[in-house]
Protein backbone atom coordinates (compact mmCIF):
# COMPACT_ATOMS: atom_id res chain seq x y z
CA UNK A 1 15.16 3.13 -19.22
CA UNK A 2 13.76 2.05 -16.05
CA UNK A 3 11.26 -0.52 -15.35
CA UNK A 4 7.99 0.82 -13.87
CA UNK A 5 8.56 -0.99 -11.04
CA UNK A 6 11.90 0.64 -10.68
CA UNK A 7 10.35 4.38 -10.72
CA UNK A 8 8.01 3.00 -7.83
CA UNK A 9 10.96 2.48 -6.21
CA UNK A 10 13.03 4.93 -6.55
CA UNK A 11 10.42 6.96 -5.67
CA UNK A 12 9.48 6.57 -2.44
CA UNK A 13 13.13 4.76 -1.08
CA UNK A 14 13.63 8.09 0.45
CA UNK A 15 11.05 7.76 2.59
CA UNK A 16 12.48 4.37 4.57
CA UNK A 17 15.03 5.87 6.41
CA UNK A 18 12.68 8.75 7.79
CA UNK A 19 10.21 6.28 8.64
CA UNK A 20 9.06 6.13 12.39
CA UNK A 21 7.81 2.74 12.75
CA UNK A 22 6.18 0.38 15.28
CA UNK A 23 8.13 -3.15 14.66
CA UNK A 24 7.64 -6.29 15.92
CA UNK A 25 11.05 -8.59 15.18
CA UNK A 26 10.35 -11.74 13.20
CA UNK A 27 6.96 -10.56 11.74
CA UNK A 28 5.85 -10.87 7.77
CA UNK A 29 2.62 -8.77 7.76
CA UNK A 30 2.61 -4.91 7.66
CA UNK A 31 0.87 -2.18 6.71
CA UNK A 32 2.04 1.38 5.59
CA UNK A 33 0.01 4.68 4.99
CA UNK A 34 2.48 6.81 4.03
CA UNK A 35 2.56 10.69 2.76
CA UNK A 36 5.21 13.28 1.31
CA UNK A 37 4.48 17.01 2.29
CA UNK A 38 8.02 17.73 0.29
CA UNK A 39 8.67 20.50 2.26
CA UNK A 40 6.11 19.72 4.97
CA UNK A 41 8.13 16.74 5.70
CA UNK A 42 6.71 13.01 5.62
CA UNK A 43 4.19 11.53 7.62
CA UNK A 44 5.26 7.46 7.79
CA UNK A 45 2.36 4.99 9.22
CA UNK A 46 4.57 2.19 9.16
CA UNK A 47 3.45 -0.79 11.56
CA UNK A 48 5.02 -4.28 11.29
CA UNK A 49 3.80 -7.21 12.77
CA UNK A 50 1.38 -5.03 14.81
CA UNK A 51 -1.79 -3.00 13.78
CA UNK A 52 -3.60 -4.36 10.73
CA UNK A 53 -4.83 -1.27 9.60
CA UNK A 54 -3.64 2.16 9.60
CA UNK A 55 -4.17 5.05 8.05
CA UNK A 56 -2.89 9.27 7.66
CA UNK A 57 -4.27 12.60 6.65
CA UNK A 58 -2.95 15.88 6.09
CA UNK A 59 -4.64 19.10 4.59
CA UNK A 60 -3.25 22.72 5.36
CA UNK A 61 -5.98 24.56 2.94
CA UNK A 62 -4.54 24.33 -0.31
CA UNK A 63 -3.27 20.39 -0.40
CA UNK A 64 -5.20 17.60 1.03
CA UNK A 65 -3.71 14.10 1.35
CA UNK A 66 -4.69 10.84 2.76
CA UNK A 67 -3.56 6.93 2.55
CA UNK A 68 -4.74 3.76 4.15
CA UNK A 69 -3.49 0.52 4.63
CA UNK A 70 -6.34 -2.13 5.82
CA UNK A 71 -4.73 -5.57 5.65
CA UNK A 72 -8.59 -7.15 7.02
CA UNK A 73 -10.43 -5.69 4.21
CA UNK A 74 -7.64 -6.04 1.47
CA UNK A 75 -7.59 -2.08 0.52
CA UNK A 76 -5.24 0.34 0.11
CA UNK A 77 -6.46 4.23 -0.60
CA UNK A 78 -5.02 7.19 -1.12
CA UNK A 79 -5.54 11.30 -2.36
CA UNK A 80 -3.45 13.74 -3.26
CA UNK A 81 -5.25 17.00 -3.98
CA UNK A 82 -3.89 20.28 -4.83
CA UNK A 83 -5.10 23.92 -5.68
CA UNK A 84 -2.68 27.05 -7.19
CA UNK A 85 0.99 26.74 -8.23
CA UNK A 86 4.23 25.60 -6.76
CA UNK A 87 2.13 22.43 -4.66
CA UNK A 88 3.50 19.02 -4.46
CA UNK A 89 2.87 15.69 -2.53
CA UNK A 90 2.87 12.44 -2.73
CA UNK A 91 0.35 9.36 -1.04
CA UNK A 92 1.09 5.75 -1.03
CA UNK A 93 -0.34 2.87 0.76
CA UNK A 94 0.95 -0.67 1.29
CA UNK A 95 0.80 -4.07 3.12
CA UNK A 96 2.40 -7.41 3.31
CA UNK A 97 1.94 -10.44 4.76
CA UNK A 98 2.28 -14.48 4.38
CA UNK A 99 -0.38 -16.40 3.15
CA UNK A 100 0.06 -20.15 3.76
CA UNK A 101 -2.05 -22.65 1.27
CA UNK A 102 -3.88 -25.77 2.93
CA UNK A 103 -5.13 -29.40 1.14
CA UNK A 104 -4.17 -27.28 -2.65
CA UNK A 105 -1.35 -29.71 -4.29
CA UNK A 106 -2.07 -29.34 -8.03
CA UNK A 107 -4.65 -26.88 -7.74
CA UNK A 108 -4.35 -23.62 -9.06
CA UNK A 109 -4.64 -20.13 -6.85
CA UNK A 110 -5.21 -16.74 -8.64
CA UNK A 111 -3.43 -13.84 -6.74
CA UNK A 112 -4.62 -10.29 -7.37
CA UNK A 113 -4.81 -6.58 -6.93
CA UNK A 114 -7.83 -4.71 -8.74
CA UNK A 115 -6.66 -0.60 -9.18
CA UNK A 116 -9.39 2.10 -9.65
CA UNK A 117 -9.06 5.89 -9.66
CA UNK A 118 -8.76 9.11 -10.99
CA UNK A 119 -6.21 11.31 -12.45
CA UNK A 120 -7.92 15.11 -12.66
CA UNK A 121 -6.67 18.50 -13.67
CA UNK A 122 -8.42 21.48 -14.26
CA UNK A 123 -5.86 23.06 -16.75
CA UNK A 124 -2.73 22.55 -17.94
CA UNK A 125 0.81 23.44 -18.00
CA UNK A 126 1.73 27.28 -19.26
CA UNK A 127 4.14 27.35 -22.15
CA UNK A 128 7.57 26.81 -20.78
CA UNK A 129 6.59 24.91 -17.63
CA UNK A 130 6.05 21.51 -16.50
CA UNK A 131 3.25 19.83 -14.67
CA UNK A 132 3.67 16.21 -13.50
CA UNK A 133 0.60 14.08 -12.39
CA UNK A 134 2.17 10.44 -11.60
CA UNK A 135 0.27 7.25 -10.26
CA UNK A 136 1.54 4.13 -9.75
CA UNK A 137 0.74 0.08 -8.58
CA UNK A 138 3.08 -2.79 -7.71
CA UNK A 139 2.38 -6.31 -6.77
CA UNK A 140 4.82 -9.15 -6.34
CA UNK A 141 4.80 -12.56 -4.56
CA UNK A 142 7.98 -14.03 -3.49
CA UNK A 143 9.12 -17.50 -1.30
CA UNK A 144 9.04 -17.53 2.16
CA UNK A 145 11.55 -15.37 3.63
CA UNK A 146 13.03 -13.91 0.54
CA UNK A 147 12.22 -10.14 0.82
CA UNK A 148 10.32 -7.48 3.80
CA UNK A 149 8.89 -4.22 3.67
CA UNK A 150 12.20 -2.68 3.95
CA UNK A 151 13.50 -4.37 0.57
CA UNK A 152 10.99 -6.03 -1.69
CA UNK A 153 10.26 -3.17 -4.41
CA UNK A 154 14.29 -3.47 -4.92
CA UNK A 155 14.18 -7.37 -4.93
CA UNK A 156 11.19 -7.61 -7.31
CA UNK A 157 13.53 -5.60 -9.93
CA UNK A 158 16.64 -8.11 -9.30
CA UNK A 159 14.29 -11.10 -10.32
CA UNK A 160 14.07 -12.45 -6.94
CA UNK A 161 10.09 -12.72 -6.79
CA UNK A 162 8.29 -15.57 -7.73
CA UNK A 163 6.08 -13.42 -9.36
CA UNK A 164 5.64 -8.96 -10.10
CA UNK A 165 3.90 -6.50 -11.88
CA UNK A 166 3.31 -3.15 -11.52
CA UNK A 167 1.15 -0.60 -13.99
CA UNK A 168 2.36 3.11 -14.18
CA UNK A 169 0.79 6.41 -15.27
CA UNK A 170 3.26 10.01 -15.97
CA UNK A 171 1.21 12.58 -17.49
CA UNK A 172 2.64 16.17 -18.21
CA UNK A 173 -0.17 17.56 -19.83
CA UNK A 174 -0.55 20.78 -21.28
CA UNK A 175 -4.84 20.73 -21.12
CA UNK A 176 -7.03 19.87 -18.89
CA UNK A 177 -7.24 15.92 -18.03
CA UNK A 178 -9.86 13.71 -16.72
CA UNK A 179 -8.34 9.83 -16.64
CA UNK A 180 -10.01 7.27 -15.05
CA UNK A 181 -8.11 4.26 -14.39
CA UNK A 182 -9.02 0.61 -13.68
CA UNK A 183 -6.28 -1.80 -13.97
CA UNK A 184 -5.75 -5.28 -12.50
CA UNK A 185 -2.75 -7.04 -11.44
CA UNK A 186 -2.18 -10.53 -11.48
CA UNK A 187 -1.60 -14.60 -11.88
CA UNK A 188 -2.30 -17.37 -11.54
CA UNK A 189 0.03 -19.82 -9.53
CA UNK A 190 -0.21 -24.42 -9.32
CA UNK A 191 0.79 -25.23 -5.74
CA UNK A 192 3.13 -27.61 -5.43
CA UNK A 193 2.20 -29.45 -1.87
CA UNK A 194 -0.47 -29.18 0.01
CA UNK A 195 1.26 -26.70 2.71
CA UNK A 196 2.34 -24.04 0.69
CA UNK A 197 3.39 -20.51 2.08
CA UNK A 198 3.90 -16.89 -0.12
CA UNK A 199 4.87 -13.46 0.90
CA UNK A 200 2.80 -11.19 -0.83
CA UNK A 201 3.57 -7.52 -1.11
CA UNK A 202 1.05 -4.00 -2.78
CA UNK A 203 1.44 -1.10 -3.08
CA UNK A 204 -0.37 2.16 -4.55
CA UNK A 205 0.79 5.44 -5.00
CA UNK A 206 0.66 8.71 -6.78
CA UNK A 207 2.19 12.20 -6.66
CA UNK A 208 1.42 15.46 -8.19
CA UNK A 209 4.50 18.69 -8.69
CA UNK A 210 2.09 21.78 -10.31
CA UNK A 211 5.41 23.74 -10.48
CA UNK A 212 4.56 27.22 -11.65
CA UNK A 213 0.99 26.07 -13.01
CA UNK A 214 -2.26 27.56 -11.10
CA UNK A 215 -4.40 24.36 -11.11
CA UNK A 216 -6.14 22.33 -9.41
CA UNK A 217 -5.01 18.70 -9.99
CA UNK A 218 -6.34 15.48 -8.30
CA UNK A 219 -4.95 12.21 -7.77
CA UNK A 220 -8.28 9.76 -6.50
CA UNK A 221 -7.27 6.07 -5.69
CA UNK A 222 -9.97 6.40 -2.48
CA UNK A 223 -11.87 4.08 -3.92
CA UNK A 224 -10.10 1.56 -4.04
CA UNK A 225 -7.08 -0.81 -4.67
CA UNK A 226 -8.46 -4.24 -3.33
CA UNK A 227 -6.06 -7.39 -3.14
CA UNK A 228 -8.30 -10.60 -3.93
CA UNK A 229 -7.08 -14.47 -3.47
CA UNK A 230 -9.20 -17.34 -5.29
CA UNK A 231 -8.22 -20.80 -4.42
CA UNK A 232 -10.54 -24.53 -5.86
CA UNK A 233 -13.26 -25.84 -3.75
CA UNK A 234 -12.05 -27.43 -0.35
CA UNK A 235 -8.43 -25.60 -0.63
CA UNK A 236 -7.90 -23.02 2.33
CA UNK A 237 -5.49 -20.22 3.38
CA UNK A 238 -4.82 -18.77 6.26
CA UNK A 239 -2.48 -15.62 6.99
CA UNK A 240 0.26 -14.62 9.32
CA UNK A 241 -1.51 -11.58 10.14
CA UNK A 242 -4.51 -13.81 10.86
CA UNK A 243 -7.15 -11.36 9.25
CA UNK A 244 -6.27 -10.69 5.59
CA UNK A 245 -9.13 -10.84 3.47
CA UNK A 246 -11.52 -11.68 6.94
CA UNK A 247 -12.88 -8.31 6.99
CA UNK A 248 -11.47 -7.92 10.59
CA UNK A 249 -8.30 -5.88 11.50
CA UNK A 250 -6.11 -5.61 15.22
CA UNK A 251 -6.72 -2.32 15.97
CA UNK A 252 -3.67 0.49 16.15
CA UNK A 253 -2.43 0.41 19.93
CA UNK A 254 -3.70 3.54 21.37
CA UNK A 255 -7.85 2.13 19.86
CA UNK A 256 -7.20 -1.48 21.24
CA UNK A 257 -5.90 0.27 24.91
CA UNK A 258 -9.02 2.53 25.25
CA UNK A 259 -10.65 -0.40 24.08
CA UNK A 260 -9.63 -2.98 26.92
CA UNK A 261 -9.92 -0.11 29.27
CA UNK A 262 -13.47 0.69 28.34
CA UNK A 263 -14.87 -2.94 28.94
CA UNK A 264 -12.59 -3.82 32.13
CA UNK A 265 -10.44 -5.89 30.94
CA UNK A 266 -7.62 -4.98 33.49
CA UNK A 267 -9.64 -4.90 36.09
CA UNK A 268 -8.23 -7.67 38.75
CA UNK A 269 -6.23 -9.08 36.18
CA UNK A 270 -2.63 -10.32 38.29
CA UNK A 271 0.60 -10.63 36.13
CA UNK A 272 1.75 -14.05 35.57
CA UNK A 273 5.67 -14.42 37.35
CA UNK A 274 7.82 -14.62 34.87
CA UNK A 275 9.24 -18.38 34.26
């Protein structure tokens, strides 16, 4: 039987080859709002070592769907919402980045990621049929270096992290089902020196299949997976993203151009000859 963290996997891995992302070469922090439309296709936020925050949307009148990634304010969100039979999709959200411990040797540092939501169906499945609601949450810390976006989910079940866990939820219900969820994932970790670095890696997600069942069924994690860090009196962090947990995000591209071009920050501006 696979590991929870496995299914989370195995999951979405389809999704990394179709993804259409903004990389920066060398970088540890991303962030990745991320939706299945099955046979809508897939709509891939991916930005590494970029934007801070990102997020997607979709809704064609009978599925709505929506994920963010906000590496400033340490959330991820998504929703999944279908109506009537033979609807499917799946939301996810997820960031990364290194987070580098100052003046902590001995100390301890608690490492977190607080999950709330809602799993909702008006009905269930008919006899004969299946109906699949399925949320999911992963967290895992690892040495500097170890594992990226691309590869940590698979990593984390080879043992390779310094630390993962992950909380799962299947339902196939055959009645109506209101579930609310709050779960929190977690430890506590001693630094070693007193300049100590982590890659830290979440991720949310849910899907829901209604197959041949006319429901309405929810998935509600808008509000909201939060990652948290708690270090002793005098101990600081810092990140490579420079704003996790500051409440302050780089902007996507296209924002931070209209941006620079609304205040005048081109204006005279020579380019520096190249060295």
């Amino acid at each position: 039987m696979k590991s929870p963290l496995a299914l989370l996997g195995a999951f979405v891995a389809f999704g990394f080859a179709a993804a259409s992302a903004q990389v920066s070469i060398g970088s540890d922090y991303y962030v990745r709002p991320y939706l299945n439309l099955n046979t809508g296709g897939i709509i891939d936020g991916l930005m590494v070592g970029g934007s801070t925050s990102s997020s997607q949307s979709f809704a064609d009148g009978t599925r709505t769907l929506f994920s963010e990634a906000d590496l400033g304010n340490g959330a991820l969100r998504y929703l999944v919402d279908v109506n009537g039979p033979n609807q499917s999709g799946v939301g996810l959200a997820e960031f990364g980045d290194r987070l580098t411990f100052t003046g902590g040797a001995g100390t301890d540092v608690i490492l977190g990621l607080g999950v709330d939501g809602r799993l909702f169906t008006d009905d269930g499945a008919l006899p004969g049929t299946t109906l699949q609601l399925f949320a999911n949450a992963a967290f895992a810390i690892f040495d500097p270096g170890v594992a990226s976006w691309n590869n940590w989910v698979e990593l984390a079940n080879n043992g390779s992290a310094v630390y993962f866990d992950s909380w799962f939820e299947d339902l196939r219900p055959d009645t109506s089902v209101d579930l609310e969820v709050s779960e929190f994932l977690g430890t506590t970790i001693t630094l070693a020196s007193n300049h100590q670095s982590f890659d830290v890696f979440y991720r949310i997600q849910g899907a829901i299949a209604t197959n041949e069942n006319p429901v309405h069924a929810t998935l509600d994690f808008s509000n909201t997976a939060t990652a948290s860090v708690d270090t002793a009196p005098g101990v600081d962090f810092s990140s490579e993203s420079t704003v996790f947990l500051t409440g302050y995000n780089v902007p996507e591209p296209s924002t931070a151009l209209c941006t620079m071009l609304a205040m005048g920050v081109f204006a005279g501006r020579r380019r520096r000859p190249l060295a």
